[in-house]
Protein backbone atom coordinates (compact mmCIF):
# COMPACT_ATOMS: atom_id res chain seq x y z
CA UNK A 1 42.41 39.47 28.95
CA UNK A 2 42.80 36.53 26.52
CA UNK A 3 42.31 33.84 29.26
CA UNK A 4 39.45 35.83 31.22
CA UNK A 5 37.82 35.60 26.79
CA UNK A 6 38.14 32.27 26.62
CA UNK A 7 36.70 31.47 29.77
CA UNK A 8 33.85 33.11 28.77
CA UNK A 9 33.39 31.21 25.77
CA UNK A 10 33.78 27.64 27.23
CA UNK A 11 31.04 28.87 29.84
CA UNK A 12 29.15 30.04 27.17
CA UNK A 13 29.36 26.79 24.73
CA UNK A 14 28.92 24.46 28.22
CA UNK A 15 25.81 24.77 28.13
CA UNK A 16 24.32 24.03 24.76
CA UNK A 17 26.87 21.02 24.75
CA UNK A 18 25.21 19.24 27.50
CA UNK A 19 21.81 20.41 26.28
CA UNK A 20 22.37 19.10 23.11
CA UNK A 21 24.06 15.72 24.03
CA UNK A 22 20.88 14.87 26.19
CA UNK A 23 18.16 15.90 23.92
CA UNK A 24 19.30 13.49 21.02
CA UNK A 25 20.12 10.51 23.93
CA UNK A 26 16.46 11.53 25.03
CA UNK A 27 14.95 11.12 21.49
CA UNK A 28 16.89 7.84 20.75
CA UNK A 29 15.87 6.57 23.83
CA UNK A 30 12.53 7.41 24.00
CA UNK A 31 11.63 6.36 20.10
CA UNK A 32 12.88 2.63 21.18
CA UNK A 33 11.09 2.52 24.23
CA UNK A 34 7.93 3.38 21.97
CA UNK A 35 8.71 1.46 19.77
CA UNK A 36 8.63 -1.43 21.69
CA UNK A 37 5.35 -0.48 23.60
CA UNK A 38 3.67 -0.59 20.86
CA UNK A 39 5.18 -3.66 19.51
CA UNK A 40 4.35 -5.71 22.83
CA UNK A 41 0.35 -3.71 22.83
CA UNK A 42 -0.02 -4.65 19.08
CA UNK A 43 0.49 -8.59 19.95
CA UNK A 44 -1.63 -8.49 23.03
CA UNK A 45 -4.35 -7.03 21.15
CA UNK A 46 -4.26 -8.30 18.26
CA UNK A 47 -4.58 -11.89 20.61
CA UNK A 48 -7.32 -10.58 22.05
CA UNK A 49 -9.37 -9.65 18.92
CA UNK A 50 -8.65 -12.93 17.42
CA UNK A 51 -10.70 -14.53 20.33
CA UNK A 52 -13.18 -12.51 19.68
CA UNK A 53 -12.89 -13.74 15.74
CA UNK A 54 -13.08 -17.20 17.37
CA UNK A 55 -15.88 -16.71 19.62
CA UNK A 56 -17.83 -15.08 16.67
CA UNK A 57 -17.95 -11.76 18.09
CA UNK A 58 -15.94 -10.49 15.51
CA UNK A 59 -15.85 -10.25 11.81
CA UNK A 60 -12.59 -11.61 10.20
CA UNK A 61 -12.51 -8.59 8.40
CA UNK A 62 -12.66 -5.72 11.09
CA UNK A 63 -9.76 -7.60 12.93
CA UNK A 64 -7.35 -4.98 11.86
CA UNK A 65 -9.38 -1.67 11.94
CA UNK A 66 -10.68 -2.61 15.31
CA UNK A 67 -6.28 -3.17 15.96
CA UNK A 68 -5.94 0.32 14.76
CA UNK A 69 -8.69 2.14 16.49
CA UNK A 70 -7.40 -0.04 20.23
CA UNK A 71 -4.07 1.54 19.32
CA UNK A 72 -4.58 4.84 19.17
CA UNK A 73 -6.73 4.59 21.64
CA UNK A 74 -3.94 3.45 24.08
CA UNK A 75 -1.17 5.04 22.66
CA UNK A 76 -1.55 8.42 24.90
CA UNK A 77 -0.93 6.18 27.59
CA UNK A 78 1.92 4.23 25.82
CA UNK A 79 3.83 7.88 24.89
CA UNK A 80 3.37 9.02 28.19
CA UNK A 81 5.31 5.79 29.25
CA UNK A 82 8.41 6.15 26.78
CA UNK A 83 8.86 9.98 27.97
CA UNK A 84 9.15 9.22 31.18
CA UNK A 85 11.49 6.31 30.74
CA UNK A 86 13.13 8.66 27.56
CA UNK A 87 14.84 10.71 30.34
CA UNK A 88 15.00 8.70 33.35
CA UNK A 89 17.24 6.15 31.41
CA UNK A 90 20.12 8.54 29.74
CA UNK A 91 20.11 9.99 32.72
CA UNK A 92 20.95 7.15 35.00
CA UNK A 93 22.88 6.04 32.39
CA UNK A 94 24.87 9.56 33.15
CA UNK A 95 25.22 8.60 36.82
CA UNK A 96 26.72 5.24 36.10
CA UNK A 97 29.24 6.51 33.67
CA UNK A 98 30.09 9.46 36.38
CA UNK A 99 29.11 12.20 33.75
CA UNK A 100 26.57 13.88 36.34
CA UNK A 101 29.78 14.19 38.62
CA UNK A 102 31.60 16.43 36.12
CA UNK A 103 28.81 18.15 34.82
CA UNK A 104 28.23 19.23 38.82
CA UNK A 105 32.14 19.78 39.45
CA UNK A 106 31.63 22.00 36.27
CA UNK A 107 29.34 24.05 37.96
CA UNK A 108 26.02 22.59 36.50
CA UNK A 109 23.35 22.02 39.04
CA UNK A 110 20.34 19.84 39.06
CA UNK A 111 17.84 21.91 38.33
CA UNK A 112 19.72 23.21 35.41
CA UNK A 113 18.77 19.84 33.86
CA UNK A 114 15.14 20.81 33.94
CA UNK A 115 15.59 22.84 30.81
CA UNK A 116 16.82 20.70 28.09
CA UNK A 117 14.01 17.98 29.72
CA UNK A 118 11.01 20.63 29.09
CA UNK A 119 12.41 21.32 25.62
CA UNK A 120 11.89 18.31 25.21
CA UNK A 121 9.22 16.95 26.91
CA UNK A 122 6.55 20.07 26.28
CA UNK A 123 6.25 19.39 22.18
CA UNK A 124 5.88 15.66 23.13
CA UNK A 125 2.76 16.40 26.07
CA UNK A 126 1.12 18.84 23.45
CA UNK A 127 1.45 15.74 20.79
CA UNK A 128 -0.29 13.73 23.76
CA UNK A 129 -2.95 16.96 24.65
CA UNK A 130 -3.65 16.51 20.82
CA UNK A 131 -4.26 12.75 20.81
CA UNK A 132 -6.48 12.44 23.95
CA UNK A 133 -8.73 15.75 23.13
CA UNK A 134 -9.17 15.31 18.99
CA UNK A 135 -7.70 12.35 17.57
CA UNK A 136 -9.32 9.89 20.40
CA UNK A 137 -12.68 11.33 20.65
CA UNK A 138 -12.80 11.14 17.09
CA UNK A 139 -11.52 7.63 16.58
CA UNK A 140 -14.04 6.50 19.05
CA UNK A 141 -16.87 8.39 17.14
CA UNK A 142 -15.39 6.08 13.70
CA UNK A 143 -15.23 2.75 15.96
CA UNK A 144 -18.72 3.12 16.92
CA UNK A 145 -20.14 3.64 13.33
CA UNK A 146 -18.08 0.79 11.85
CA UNK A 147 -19.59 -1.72 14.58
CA UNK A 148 -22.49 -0.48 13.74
CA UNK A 149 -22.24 -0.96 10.64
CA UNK A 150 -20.89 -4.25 10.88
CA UNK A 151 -24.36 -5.37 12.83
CA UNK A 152 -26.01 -3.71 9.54
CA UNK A 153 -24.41 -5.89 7.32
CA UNK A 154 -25.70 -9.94 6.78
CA UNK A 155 -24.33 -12.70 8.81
CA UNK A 156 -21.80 -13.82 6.76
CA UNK A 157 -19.42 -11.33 8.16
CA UNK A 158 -19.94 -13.51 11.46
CA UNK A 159 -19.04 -17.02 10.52
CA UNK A 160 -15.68 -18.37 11.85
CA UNK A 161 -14.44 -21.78 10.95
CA UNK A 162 -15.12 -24.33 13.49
CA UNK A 163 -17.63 -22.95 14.88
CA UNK A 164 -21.39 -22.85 14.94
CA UNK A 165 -22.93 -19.14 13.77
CA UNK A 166 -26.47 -17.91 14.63
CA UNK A 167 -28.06 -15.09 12.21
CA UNK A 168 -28.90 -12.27 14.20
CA UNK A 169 -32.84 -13.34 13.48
CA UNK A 170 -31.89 -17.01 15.03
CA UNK A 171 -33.51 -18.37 12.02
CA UNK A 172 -29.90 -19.84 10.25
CA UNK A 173 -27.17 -21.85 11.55
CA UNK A 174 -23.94 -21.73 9.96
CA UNK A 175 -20.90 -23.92 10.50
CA UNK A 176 -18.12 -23.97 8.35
CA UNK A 177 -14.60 -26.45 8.39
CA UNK A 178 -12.04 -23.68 7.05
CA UNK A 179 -11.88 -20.20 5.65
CA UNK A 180 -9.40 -19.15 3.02
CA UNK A 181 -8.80 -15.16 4.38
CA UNK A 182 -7.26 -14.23 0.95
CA UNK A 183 -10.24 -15.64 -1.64
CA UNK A 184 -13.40 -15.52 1.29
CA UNK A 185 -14.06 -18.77 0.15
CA UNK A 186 -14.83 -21.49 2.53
CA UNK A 187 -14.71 -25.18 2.90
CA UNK A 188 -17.32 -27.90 3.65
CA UNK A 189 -20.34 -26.06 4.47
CA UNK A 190 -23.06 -26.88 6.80
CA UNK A 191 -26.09 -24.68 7.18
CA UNK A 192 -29.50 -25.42 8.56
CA UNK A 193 -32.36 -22.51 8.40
CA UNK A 194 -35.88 -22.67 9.26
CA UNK A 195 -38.14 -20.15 7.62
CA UNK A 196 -42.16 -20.83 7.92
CA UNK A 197 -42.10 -23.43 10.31
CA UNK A 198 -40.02 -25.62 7.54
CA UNK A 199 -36.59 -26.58 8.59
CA UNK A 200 -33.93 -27.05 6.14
CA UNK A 201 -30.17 -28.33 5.57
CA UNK A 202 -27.70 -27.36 3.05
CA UNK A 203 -24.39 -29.24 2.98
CA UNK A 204 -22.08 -28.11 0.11
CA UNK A 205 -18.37 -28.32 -0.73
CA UNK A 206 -17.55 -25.19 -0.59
CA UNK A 207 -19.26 -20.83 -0.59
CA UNK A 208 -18.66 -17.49 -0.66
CA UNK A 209 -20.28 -14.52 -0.55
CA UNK A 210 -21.06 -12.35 -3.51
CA UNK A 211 -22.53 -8.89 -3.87
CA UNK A 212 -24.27 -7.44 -6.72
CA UNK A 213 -24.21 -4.29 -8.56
CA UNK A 214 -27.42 -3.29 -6.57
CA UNK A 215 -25.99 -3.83 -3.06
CA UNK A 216 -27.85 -6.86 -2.68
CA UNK A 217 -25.57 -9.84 -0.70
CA UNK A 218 -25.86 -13.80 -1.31
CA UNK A 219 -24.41 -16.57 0.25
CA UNK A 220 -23.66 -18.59 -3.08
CA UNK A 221 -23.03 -22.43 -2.52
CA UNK A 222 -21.59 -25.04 -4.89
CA UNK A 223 -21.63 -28.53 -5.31
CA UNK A 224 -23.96 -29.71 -2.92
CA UNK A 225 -27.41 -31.11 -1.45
CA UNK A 226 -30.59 -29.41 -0.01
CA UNK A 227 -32.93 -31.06 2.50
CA UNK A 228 -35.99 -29.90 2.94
CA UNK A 229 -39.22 -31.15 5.59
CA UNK A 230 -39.60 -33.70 7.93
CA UNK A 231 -37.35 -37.08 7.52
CA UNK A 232 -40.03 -40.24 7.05
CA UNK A 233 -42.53 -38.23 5.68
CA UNK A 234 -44.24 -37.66 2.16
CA UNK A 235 -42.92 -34.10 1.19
CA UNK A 236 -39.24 -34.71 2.18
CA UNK A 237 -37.05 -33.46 -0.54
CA UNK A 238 -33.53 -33.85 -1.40
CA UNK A 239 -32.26 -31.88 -4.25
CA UNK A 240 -28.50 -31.87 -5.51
CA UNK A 241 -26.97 -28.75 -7.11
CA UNK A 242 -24.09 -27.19 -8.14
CA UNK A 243 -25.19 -23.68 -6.98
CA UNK A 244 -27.31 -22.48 -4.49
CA UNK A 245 -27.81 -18.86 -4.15
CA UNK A 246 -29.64 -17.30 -0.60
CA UNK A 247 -30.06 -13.41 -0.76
CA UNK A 248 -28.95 -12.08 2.74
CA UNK A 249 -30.97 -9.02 4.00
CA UNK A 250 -29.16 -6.65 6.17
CA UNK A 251 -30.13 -6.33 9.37
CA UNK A 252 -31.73 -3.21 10.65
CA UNK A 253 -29.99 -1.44 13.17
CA UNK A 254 -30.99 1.30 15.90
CA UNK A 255 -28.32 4.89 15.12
CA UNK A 256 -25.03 4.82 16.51
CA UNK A 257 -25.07 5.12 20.59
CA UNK A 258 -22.78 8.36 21.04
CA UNK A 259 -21.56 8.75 24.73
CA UNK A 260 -18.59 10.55 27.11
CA UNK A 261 -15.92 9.16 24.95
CA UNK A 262 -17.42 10.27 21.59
CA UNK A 263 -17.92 13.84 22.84
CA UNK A 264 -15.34 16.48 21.32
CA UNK A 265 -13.63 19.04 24.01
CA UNK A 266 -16.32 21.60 23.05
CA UNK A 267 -19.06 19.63 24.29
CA UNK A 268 -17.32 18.10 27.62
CA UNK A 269 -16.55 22.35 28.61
CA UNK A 270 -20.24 22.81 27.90
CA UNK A 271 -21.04 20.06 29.76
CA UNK A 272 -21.33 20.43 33.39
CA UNK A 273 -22.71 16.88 34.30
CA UNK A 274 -20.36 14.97 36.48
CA UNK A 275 -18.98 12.17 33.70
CA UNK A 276 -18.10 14.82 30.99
CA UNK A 277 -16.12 16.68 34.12
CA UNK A 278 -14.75 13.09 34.51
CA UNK A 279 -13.98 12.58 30.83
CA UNK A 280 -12.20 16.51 30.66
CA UNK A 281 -10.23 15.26 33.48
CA UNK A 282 -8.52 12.30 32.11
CA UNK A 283 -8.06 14.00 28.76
CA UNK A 284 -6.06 16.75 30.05
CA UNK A 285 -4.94 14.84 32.79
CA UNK A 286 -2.71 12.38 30.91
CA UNK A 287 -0.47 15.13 28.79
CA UNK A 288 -0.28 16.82 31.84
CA UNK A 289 1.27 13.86 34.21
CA UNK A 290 3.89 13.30 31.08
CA UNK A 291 5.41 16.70 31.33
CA UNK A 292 5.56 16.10 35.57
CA UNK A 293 7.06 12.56 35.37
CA UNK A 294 9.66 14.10 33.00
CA UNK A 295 11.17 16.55 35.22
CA UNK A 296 10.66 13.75 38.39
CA UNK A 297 12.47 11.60 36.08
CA UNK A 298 15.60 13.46 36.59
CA UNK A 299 15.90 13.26 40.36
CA UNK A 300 14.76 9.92 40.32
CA UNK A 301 17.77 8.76 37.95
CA UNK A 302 20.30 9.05 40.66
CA UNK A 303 22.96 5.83 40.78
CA UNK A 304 25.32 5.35 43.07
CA UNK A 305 28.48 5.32 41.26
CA UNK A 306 30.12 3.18 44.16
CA UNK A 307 27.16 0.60 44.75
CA UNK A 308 26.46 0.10 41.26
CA UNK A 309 22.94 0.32 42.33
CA UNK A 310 19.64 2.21 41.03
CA UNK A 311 16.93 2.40 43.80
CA UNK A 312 15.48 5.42 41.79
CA UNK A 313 14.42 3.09 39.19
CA UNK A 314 12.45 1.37 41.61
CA UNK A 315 10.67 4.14 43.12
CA UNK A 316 10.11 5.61 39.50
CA UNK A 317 7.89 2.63 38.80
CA UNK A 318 6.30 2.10 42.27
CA UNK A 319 5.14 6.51 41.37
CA UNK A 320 3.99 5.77 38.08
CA UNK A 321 1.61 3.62 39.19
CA UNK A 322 0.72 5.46 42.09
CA UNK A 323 -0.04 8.44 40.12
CA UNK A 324 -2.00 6.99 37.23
CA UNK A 325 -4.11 4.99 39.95
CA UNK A 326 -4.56 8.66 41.47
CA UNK A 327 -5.73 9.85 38.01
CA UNK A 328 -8.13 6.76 37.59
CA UNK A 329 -9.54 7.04 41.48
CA UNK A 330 -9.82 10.69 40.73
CA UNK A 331 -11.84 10.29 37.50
CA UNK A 332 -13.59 7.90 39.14
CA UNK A 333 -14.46 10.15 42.10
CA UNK A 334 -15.61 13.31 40.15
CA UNK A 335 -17.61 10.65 37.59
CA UNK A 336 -19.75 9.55 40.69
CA UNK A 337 -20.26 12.63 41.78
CA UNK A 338 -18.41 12.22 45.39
CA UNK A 339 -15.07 14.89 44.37
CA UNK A 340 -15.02 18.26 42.81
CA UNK A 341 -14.18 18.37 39.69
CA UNK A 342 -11.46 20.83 39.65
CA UNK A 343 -10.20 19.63 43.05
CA UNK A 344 -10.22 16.16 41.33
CA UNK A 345 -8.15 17.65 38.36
CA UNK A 346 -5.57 19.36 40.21
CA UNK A 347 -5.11 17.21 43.24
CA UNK A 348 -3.02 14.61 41.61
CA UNK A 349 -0.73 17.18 40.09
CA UNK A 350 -0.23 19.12 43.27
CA UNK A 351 0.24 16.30 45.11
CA UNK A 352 2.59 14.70 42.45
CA UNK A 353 4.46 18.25 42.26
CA UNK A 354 5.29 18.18 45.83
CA UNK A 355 7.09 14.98 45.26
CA UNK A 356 8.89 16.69 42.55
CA UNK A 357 9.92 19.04 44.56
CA UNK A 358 11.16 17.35 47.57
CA UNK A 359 13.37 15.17 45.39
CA UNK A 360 14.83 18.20 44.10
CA UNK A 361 15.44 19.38 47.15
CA UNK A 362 17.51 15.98 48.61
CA UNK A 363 19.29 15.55 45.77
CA UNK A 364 20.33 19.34 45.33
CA UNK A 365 21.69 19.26 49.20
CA UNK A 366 23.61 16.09 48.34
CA UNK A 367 24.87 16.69 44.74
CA UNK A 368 25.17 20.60 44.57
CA UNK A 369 28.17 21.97 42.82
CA UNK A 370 31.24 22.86 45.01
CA UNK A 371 30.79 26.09 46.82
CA UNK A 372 27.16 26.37 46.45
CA UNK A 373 26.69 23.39 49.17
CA UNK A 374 24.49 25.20 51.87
């Protein structure tokens, strides 16, 4: 009676210690593997916004709000990413070390697995569900107005050293040899404007930009010289000073262009145009492929404890891709008008889920426990 009790109580305690052991391997794993995503997306665009700081097409100052705002905006993506490789690697780590072997001699079986994996996986997807519905449409929405409001606001916002700068009304040039990001002040200043027919130059040490208690902006320069009119003739002026101040007016700007991406999830069900059908797709699409990949991730983590070898982790990559390009040519699809949209939306899955399940399948007639082997 005593043996047939504590029998019982190993099988009873078996399975939370597995369940347990993966879960915090998966967490671990998965927070480094996002961690570095982001790490790697953060330098690649951050690179790419400072071109656009070089090129002019960027204020110095919206460098890192427009870093946060690409973030986010990528970062559904990114999670999905570290899930999948979350539990794919402990797991083939599992294979290697020939834990799978006595979980299944133990009387475990593969699809067993799929429960600590969707305990885990479901809370991150509806973190993911919550990013690409409210968090991105809304970020969007914020990204728009503060390029629009950057277009609003005078041309100083627009100069870059080493480069030449054209106000939005093409009537000043600006060129300036270095830019102090801390103070706003910059060094060796060349500007040459042309209001009323009458051209002018302005070289000057050094400027910044001031704004009053009114909201009005100036471009205030110091220690320098003015040339005004047409060299060789009679009214050509030079004058010297140590400050020159030139009000900036803002520049007018249309309201803020709201599109697909901008529209909350109320709007996009309300919406039965083929893009917002397009734009419901990928937002519920991309939670949705992170909870599939997990559970394929646990078929696909299979190592062969004799070879040393992974070709899982191979074929895990070459399905990613295959299924986000399925998302993106589905999108595409139901966007132009050439799919249905809810054929479009569950195509990929179903399609995806098959492969899910065939892999179950092979590996459950090659791994399964002893005496369950059909």
């Amino acid at each position: 009676m005593s043996k047939a009790r504590s029998y019982h109580a190993r099988a009873a305690h078996k399975p939370m210690l597995y369940r347990r052991a993966l879960t915090r391997e998966m967490g671990l794993t998965t927070g480094a593997v996002l961690t570095v995503l982001i790490a790697i997306a953060l330098v690649v665009l951050f690179i790419r916004l400072l071109g656009d700081v070089a090129r002019g097409e960027l204020a110095n100052e919206a460098v890192f709000a427009f870093l946060g705002f690409s973030l986010l905006y990528f970062l559904p993506v990114l999670m999905t990413i570290a899930l999948f490789a979350g539990v794919l690697l402990p797991l083939s780590r599992m294979w290697r070390d020939s834990e799978m072997v006595i979980w299944f001699n133990a009387g475990l079986s593969l699809t067993q697995w799929m429960r600590p994996v969707l305990t885990f996986a479901v809370p991150f997807s509806l973190v993911i569900l919550l990013l690409t519905l409210v968090l991105n449409p809304w970020m969007q929405t914020k990204k728009n107005e503060y390029r629009q409001d950057l277009k609003s606001r005078s041309e100083s916002s627009l100069i870059a050293p080493g480069l030449f700068a054209e106000s939005g009304s093409s009537q000043r040039v600006y060129y300036v040899e270095s830019l102090n990001p801390l103070t706003g002040i910059v060094r060796n200043v060349f500007m040459q404007s042309r209001i009323d027919g009458q051209l002018g130059l302005v070289v000057a040490r050094e400027g910044d930009h001031t704004e009053l208690a009114d909201g009005s902006r100036y471009l205030v320069f110091k220690d320098g010289r003015r040339y005004e009119g047409t060299p060789g003739q009679l009214d050509y002026r030079i004058v010297q000073f140590q400050r020159y101040w030139m009000r900036l007016d803002p520049v007018a700007t249309a309201d803020p262009v709201t599109g697909i991406r901008q529209a909350p999830a109320n709007e996009l069900l309300a919406d039965a145009s083929p893009p917002a059908r397009a734009e419901l797709l990928w937002r519920l699409g991309v939670p949705v492929s992170a909870l599939i990949l997990a559970v394929m991730a646990i078929p696909l983590s299979f190592v062969n404890t004799r070879a040393r070898r992974s070709y899982g982790l191979v074929i895990a990559l070459l399905l990613y891709f295959v299924y986000n390009n399925l998302l993106s040519l589905s999108q595409a699809w139901v966007a132009q008008g050439k799919f249905n949209p809810w054929a479009g939306m569950m195509s990929s899955h179903l399609l995806m889920l098959l492969a899910v399940a065939a892999l179950f399948y092979l590996r459950n007639r090659q791994h399964a426990p002893r005496g369950r082997r059909a």
